[in-house]
PDB file of N, CA and C in Angstrom:
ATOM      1  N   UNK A   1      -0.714  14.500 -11.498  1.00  0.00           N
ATOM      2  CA  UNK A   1      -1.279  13.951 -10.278  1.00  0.00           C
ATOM      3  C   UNK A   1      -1.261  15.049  -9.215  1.00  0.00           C
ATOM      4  N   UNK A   2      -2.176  15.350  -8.295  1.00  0.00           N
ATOM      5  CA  UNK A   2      -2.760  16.268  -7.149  1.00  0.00           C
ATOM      6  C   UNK A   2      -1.665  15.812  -6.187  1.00  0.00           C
ATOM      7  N   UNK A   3      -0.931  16.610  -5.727  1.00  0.00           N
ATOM      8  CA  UNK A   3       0.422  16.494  -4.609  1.00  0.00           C
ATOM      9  C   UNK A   3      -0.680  16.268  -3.604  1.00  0.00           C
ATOM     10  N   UNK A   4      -2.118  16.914  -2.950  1.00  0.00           N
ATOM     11  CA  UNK A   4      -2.206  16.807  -1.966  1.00  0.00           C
ATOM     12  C   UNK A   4      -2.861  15.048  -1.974  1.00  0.00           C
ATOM     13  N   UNK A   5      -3.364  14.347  -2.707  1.00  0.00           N
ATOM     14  CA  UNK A   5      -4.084  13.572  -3.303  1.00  0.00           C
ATOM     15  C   UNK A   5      -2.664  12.225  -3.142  1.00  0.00           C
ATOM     16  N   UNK A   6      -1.069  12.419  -3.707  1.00  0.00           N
ATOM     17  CA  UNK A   6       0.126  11.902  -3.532  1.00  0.00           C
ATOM     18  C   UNK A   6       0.275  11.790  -1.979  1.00  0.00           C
ATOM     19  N   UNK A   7      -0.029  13.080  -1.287  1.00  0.00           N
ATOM     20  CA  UNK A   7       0.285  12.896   0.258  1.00  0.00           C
ATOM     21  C   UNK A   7      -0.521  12.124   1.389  1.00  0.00           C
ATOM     22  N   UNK A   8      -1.760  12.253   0.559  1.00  0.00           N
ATOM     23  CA  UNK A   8      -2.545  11.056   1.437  1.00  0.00           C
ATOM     24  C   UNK A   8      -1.992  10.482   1.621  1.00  0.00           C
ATOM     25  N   UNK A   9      -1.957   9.650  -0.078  1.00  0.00           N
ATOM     26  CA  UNK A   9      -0.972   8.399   0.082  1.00  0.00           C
ATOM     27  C   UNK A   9      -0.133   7.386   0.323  1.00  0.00           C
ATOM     28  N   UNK A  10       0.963   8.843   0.391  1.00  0.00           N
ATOM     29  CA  UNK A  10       1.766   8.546   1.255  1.00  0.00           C
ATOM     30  C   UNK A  10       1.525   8.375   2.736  1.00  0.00           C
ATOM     31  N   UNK A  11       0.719   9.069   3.655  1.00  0.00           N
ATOM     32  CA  UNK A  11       0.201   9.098   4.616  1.00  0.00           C
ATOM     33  C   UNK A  11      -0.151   7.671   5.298  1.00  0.00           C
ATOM     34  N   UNK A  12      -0.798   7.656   4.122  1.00  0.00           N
ATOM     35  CA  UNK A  12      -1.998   6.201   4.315  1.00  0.00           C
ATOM     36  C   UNK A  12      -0.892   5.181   4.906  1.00  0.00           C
ATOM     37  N   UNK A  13       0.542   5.194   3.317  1.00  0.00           N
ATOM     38  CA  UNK A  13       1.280   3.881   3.030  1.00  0.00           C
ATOM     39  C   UNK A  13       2.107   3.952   4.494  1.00  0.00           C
ATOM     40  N   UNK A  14       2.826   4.978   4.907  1.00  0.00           N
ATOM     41  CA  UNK A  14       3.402   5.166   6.028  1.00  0.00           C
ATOM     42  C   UNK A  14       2.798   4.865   7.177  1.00  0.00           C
ATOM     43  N   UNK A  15       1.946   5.451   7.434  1.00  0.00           N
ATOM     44  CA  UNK A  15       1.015   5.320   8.583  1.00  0.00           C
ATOM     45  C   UNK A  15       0.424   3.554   8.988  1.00  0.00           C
ATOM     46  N   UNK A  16      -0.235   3.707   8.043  1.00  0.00           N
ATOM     47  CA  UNK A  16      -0.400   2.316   8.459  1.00  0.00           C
ATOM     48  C   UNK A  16      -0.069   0.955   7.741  1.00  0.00           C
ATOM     49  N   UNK A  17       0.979   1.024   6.759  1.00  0.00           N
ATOM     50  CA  UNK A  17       1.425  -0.160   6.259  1.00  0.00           C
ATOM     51  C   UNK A  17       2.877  -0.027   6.324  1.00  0.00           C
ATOM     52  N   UNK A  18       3.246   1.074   6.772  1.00  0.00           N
ATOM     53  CA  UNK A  18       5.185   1.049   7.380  1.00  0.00           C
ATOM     54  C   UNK A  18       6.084   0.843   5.997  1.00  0.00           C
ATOM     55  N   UNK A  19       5.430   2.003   5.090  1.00  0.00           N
ATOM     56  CA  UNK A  19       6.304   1.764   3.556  1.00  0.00           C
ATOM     57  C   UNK A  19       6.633   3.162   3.659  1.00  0.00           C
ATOM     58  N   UNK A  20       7.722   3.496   2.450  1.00  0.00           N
ATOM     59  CA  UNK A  20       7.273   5.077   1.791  1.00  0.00           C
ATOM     60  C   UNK A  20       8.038   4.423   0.344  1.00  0.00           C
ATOM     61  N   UNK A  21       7.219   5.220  -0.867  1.00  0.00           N
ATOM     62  CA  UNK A  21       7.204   4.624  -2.105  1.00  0.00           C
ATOM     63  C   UNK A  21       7.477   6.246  -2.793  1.00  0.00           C
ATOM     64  N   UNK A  22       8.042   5.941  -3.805  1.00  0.00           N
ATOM     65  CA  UNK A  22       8.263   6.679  -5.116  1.00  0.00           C
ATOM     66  C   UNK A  22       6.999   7.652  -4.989  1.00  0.00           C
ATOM     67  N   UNK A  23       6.829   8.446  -5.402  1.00  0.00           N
ATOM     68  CA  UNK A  23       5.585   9.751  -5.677  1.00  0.00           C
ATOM     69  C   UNK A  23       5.097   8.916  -7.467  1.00  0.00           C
ATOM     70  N   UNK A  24       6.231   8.857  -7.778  1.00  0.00           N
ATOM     71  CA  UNK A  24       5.564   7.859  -8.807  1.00  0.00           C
ATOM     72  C   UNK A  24       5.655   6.460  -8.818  1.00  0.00           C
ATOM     73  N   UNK A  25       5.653   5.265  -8.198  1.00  0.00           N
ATOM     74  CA  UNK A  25       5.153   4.658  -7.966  1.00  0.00           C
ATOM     75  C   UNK A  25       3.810   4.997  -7.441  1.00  0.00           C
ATOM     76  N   UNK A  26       3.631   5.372  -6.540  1.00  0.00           N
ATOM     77  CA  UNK A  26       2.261   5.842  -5.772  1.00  0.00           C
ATOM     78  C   UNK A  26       1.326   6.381  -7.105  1.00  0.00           C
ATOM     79  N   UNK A  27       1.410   7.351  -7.673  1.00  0.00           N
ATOM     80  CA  UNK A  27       0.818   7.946  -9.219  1.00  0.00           C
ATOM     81  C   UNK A  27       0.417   6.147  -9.844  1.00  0.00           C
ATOM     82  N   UNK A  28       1.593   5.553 -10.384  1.00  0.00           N
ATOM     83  CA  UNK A  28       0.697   4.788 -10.903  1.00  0.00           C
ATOM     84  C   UNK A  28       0.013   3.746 -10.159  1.00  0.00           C
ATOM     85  N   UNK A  29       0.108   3.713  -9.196  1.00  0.00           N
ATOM     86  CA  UNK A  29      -1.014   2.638  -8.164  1.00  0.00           C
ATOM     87  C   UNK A  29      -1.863   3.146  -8.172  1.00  0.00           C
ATOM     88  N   UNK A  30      -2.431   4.615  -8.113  1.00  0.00           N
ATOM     89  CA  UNK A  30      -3.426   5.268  -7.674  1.00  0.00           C
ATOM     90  C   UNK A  30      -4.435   5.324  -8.983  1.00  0.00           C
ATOM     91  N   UNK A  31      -3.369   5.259 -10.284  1.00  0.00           N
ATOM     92  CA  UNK A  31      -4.154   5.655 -11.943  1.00  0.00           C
ATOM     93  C   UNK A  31      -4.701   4.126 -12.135  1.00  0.00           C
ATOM     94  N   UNK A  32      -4.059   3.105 -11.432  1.00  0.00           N
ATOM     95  CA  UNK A  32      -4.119   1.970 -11.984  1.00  0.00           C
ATOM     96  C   UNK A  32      -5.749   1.413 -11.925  1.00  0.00           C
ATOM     97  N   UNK A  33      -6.358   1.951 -11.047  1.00  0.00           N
ATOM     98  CA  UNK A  33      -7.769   1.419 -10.298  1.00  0.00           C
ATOM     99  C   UNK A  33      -8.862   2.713 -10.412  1.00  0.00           C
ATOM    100  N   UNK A  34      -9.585   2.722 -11.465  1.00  0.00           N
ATOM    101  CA  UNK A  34     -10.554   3.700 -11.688  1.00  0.00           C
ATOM    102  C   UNK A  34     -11.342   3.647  -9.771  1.00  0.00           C
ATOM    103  N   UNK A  35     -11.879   3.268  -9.385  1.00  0.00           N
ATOM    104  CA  UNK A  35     -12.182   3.461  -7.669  1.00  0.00           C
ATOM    105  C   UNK A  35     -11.551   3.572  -7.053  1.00  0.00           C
ATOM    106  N   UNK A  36     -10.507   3.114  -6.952  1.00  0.00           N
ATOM    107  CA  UNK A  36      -9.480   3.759  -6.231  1.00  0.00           C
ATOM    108  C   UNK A  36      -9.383   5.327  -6.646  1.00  0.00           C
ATOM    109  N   UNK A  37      -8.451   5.827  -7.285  1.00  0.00           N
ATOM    110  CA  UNK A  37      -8.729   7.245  -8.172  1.00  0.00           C
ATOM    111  C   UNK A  37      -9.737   7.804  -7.977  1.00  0.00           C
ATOM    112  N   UNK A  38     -11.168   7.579  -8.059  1.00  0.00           N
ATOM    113  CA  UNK A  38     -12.166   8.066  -7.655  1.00  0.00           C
ATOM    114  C   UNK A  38     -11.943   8.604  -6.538  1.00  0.00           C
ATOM    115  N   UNK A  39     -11.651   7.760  -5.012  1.00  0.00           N
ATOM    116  CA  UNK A  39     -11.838   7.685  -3.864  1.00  0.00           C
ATOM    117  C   UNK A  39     -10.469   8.551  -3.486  1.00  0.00           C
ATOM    118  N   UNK A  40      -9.566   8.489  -4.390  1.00  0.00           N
ATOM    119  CA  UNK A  40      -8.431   9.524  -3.474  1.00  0.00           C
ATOM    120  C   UNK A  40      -8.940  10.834  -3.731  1.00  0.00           C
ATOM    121  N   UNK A  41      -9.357  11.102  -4.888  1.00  0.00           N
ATOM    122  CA  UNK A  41      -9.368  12.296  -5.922  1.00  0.00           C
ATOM    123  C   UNK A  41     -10.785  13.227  -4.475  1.00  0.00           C
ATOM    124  N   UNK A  42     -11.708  12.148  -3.932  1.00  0.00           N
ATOM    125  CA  UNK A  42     -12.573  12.630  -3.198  1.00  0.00           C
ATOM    126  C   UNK A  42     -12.356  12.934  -1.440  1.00  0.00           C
ATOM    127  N   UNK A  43     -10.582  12.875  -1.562  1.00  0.00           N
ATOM    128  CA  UNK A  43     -10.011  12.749  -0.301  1.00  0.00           C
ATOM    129  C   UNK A  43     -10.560  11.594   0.843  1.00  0.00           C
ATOM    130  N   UNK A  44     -10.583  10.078  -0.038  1.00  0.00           N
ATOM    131  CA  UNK A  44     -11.666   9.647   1.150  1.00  0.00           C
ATOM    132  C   UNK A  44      -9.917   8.244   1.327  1.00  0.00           C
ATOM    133  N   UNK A  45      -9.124   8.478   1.118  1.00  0.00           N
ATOM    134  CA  UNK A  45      -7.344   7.581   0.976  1.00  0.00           C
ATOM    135  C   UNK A  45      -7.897   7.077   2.775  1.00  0.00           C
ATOM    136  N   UNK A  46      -8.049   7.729   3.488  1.00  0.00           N
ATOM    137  CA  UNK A  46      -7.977   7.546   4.617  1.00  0.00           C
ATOM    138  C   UNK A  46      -8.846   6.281   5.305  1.00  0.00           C
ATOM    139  N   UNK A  47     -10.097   6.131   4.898  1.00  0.00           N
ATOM    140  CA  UNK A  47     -11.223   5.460   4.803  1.00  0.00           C
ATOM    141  C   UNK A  47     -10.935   3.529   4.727  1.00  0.00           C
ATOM    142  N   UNK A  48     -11.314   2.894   5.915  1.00  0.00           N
ATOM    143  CA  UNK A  48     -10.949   1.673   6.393  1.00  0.00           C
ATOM    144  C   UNK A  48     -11.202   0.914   4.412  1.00  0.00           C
ATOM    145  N   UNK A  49     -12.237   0.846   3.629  1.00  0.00           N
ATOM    146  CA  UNK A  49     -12.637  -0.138   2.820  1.00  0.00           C
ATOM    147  C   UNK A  49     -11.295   0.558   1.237  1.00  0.00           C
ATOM    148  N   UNK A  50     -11.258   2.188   1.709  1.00  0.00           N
ATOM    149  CA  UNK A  50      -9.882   2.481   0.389  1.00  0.00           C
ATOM    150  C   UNK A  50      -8.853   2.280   0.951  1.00  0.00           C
ATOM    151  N   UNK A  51      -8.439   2.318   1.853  1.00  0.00           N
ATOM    152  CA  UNK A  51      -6.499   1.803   2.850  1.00  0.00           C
ATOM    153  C   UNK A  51      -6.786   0.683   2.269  1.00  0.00           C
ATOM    154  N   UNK A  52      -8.035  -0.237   2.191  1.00  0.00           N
ATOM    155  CA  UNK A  52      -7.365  -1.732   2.280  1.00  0.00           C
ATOM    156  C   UNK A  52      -7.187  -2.430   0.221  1.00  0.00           C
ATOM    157  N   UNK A  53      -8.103  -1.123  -0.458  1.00  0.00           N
ATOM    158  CA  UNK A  53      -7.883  -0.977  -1.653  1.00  0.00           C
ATOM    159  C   UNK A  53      -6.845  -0.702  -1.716  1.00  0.00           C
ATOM    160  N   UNK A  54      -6.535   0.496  -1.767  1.00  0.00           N
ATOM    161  CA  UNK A  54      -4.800   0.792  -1.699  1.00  0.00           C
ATOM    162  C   UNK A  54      -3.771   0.041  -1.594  1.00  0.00           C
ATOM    163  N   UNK A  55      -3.670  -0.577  -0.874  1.00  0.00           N
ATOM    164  CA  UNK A  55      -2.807  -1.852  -0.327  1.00  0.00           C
ATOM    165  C   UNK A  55      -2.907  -3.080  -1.345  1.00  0.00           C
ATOM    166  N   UNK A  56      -3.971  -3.624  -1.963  1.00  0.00           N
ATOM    167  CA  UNK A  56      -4.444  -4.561  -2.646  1.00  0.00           C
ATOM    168  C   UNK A  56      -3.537  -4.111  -4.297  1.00  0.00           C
ATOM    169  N   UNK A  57      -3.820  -2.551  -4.486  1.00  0.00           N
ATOM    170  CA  UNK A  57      -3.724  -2.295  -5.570  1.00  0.00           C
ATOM    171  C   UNK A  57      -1.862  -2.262  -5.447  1.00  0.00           C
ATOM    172  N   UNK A  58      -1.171  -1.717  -4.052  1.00  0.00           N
ATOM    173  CA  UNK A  58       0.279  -1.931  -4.158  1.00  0.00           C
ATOM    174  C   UNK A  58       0.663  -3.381  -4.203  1.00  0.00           C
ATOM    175  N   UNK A  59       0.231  -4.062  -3.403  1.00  0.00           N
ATOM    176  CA  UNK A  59       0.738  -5.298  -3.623  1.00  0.00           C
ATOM    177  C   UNK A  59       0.795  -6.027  -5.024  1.00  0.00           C
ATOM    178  N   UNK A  60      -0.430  -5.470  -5.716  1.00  0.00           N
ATOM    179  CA  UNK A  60      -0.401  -6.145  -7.021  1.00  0.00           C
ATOM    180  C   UNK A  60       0.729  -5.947  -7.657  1.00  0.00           C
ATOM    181  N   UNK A  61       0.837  -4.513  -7.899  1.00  0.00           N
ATOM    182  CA  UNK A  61       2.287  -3.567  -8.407  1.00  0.00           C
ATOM    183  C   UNK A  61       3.006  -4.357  -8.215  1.00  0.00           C
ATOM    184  N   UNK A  62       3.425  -4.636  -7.290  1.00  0.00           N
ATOM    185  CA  UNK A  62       4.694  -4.975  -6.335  1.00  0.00           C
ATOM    186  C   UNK A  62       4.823  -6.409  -7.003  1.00  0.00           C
ATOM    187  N   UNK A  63       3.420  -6.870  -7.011  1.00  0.00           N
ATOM    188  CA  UNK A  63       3.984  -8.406  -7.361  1.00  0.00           C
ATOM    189  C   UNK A  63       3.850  -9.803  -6.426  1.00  0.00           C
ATOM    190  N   UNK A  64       3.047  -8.700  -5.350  1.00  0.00           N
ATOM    191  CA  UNK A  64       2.914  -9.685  -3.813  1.00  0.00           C
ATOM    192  C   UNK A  64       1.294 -10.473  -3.945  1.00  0.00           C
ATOM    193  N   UNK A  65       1.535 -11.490  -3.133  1.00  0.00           N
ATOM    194  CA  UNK A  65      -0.041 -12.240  -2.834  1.00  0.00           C
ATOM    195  C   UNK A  65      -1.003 -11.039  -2.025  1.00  0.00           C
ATOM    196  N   UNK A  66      -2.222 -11.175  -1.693  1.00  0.00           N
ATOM    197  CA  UNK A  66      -3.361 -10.215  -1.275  1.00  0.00           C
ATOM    198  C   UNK A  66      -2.622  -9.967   0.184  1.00  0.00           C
ATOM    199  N   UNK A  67      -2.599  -8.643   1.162  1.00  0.00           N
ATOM    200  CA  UNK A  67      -2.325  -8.494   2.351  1.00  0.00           C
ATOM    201  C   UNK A  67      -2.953  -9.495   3.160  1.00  0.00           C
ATOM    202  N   UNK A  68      -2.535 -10.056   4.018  1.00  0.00           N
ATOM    203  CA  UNK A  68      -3.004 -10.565   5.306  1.00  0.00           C
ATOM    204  C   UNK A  68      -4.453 -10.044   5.905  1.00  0.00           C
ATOM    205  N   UNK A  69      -5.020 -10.946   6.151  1.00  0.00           N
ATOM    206  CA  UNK A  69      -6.319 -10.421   7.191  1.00  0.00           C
ATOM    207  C   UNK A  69      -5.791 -10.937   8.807  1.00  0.00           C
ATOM    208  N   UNK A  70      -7.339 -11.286   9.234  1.00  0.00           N
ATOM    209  CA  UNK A  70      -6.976 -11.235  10.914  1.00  0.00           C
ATOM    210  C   UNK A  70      -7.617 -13.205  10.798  1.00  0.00           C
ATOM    211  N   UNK A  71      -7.716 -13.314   9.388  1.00  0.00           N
ATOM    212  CA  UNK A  71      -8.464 -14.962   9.582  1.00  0.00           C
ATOM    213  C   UNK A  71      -7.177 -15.915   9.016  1.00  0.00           C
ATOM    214  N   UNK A  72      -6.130 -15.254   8.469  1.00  0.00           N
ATOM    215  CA  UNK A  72      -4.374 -15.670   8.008  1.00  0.00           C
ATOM    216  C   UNK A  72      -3.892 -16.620   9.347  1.00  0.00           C
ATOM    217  N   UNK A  73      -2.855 -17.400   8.957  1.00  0.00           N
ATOM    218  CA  UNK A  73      -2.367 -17.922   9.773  1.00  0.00           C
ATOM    219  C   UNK A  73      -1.204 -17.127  10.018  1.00  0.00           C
ATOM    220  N   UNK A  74      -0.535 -17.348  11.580  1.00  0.00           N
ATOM    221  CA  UNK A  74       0.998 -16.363  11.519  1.00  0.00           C
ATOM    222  C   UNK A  74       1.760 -16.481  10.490  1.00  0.00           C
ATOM    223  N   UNK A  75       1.856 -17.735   9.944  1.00  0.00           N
ATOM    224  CA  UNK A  75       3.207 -18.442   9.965  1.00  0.00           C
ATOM    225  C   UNK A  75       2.660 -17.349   7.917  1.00  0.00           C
ATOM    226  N   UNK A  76       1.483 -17.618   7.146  1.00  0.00           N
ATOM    227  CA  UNK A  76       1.287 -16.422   5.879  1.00  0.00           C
ATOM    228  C   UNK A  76       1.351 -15.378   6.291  1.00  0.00           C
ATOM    229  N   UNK A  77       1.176 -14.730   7.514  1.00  0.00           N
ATOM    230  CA  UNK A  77       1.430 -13.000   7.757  1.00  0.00           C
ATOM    231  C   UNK A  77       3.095 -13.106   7.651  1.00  0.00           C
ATOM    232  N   UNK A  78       3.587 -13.619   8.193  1.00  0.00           N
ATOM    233  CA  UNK A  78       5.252 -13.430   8.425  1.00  0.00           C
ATOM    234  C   UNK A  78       6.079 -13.339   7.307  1.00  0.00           C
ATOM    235  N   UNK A  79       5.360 -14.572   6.049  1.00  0.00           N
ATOM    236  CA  UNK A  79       5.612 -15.099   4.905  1.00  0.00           C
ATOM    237  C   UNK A  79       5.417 -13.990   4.194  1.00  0.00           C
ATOM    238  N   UNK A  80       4.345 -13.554   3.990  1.00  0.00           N
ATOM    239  CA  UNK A  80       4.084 -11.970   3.498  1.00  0.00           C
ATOM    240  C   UNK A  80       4.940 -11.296   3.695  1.00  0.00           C
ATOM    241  N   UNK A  81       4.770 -10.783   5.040  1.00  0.00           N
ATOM    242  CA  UNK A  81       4.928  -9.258   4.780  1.00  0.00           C
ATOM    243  C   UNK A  81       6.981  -9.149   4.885  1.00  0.00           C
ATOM    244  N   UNK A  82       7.790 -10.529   4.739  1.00  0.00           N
ATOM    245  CA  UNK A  82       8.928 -10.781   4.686  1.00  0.00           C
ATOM    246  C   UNK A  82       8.845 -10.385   3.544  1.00  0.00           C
ATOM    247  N   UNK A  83       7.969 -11.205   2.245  1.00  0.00           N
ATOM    248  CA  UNK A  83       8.234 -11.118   0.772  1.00  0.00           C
ATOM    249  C   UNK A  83       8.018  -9.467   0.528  1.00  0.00           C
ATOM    250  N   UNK A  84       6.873  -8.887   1.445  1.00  0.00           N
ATOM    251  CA  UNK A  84       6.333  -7.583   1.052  1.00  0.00           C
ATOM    252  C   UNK A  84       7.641  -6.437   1.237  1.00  0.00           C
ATOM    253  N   UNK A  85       8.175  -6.568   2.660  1.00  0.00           N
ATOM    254  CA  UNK A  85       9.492  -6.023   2.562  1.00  0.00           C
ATOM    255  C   UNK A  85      10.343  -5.557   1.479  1.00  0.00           C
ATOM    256  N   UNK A  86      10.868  -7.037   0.786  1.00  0.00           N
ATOM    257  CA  UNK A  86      11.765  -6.813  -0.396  1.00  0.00           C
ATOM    258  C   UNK A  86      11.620  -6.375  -1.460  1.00  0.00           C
ATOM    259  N   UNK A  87      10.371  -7.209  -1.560  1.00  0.00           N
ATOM    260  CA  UNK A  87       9.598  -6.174  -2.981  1.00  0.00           C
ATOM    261  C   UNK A  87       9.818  -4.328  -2.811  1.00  0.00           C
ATOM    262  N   UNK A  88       9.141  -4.082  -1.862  1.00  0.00           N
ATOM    263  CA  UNK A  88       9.291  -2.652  -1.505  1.00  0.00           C
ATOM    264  C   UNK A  88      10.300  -2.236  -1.901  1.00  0.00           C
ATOM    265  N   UNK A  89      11.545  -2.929  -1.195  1.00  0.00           N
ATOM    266  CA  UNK A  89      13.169  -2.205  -1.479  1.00  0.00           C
ATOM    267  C   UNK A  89      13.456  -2.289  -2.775  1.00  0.00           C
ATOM    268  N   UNK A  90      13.180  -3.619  -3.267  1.00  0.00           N
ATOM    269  CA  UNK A  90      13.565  -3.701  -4.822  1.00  0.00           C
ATOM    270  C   UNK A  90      12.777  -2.575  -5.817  1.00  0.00           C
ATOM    271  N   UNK A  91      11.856  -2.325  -5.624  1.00  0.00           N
ATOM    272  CA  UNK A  91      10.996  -1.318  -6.034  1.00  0.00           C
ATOM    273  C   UNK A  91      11.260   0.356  -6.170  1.00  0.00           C
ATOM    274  N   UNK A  92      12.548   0.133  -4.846  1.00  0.00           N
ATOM    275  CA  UNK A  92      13.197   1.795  -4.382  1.00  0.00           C
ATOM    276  C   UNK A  92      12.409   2.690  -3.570  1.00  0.00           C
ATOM    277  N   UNK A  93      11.445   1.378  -2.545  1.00  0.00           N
ATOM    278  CA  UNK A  93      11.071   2.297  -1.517  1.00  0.00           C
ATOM    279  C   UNK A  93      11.745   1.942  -0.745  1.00  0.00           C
ATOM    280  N   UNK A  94      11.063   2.302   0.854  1.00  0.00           N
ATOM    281  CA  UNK A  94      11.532   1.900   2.210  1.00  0.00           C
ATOM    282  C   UNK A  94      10.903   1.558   3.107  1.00  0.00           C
ATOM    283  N   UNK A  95      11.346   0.474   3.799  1.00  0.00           N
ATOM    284  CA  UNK A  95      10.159   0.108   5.165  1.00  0.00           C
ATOM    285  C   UNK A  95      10.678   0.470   6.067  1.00  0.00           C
ATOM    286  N   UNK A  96       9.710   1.560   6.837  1.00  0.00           N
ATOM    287  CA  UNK A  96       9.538   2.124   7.598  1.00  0.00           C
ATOM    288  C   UNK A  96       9.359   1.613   9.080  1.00  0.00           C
ATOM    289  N   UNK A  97       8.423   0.726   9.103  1.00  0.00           N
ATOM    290  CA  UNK A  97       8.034  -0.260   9.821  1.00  0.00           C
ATOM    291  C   UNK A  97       7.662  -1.371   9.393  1.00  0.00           C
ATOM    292  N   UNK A  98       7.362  -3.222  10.121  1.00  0.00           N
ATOM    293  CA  UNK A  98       6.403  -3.589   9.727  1.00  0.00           C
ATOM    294  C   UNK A  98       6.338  -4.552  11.039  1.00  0.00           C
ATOM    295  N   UNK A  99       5.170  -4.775  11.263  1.00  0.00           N
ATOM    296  CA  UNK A  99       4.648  -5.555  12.258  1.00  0.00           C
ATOM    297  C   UNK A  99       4.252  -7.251  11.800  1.00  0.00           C
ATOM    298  N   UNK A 100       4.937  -7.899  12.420  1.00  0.00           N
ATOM    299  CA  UNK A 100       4.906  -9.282  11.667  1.00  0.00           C
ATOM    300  C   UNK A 100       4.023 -10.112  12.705  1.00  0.00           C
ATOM    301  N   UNK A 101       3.436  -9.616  13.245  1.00  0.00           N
ATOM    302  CA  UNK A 101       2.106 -10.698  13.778  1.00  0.00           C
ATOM    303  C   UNK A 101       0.936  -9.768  13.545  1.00  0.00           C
TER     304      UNK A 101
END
């Protein structure tokens, strides 16, 4: 796997979803989704429609329901991203941040 291609990634997961994950965890989220892979490999990780791939494809990993949108009620964002938390840790990452509304 392309370290600079891993650092997006990481970028992405930090930046705007308040995780940091395994270099391999991240590897296989990224192998897991032929478009996804496509889209990192073309440096496009950054890009509003692959962040929200990305995310779709960790949560699956992880084991979590689909991320929250802005049409969710509070009370499933909170529910989430509580469950999304632990998963993370159990997983042997770290949350960094997370914003629960």
């Amino acid at each position: 796997m392309d370290k600079a291609m891993l650092d997006q990634a990481h970028e992405v997961l930090n930046d705007y979803y308040g995780v940091a994950l395994s270099d391999t965890f991240v590897a296989e989220v990224l192998e897991s989704d032929e478009e996804l892979l496509e889209e990192a490999q073309a440096g496009a990780l950054s890009d509003t429609y692959v962040r929200e791939l990305l995310i779709d494809c960790v949560t699956r990993k992880l084991g979590c329901p689909v991320w929250p949108s802005y049409i969710d009620s509070e009370e499933y964002s909170k529910k989430f991203k509580t469950e999304f938390a632990l998963k993370v840790i159990e997983a042997g990452g770290k949350v960094l941040w997370i914003q629960m509304i």
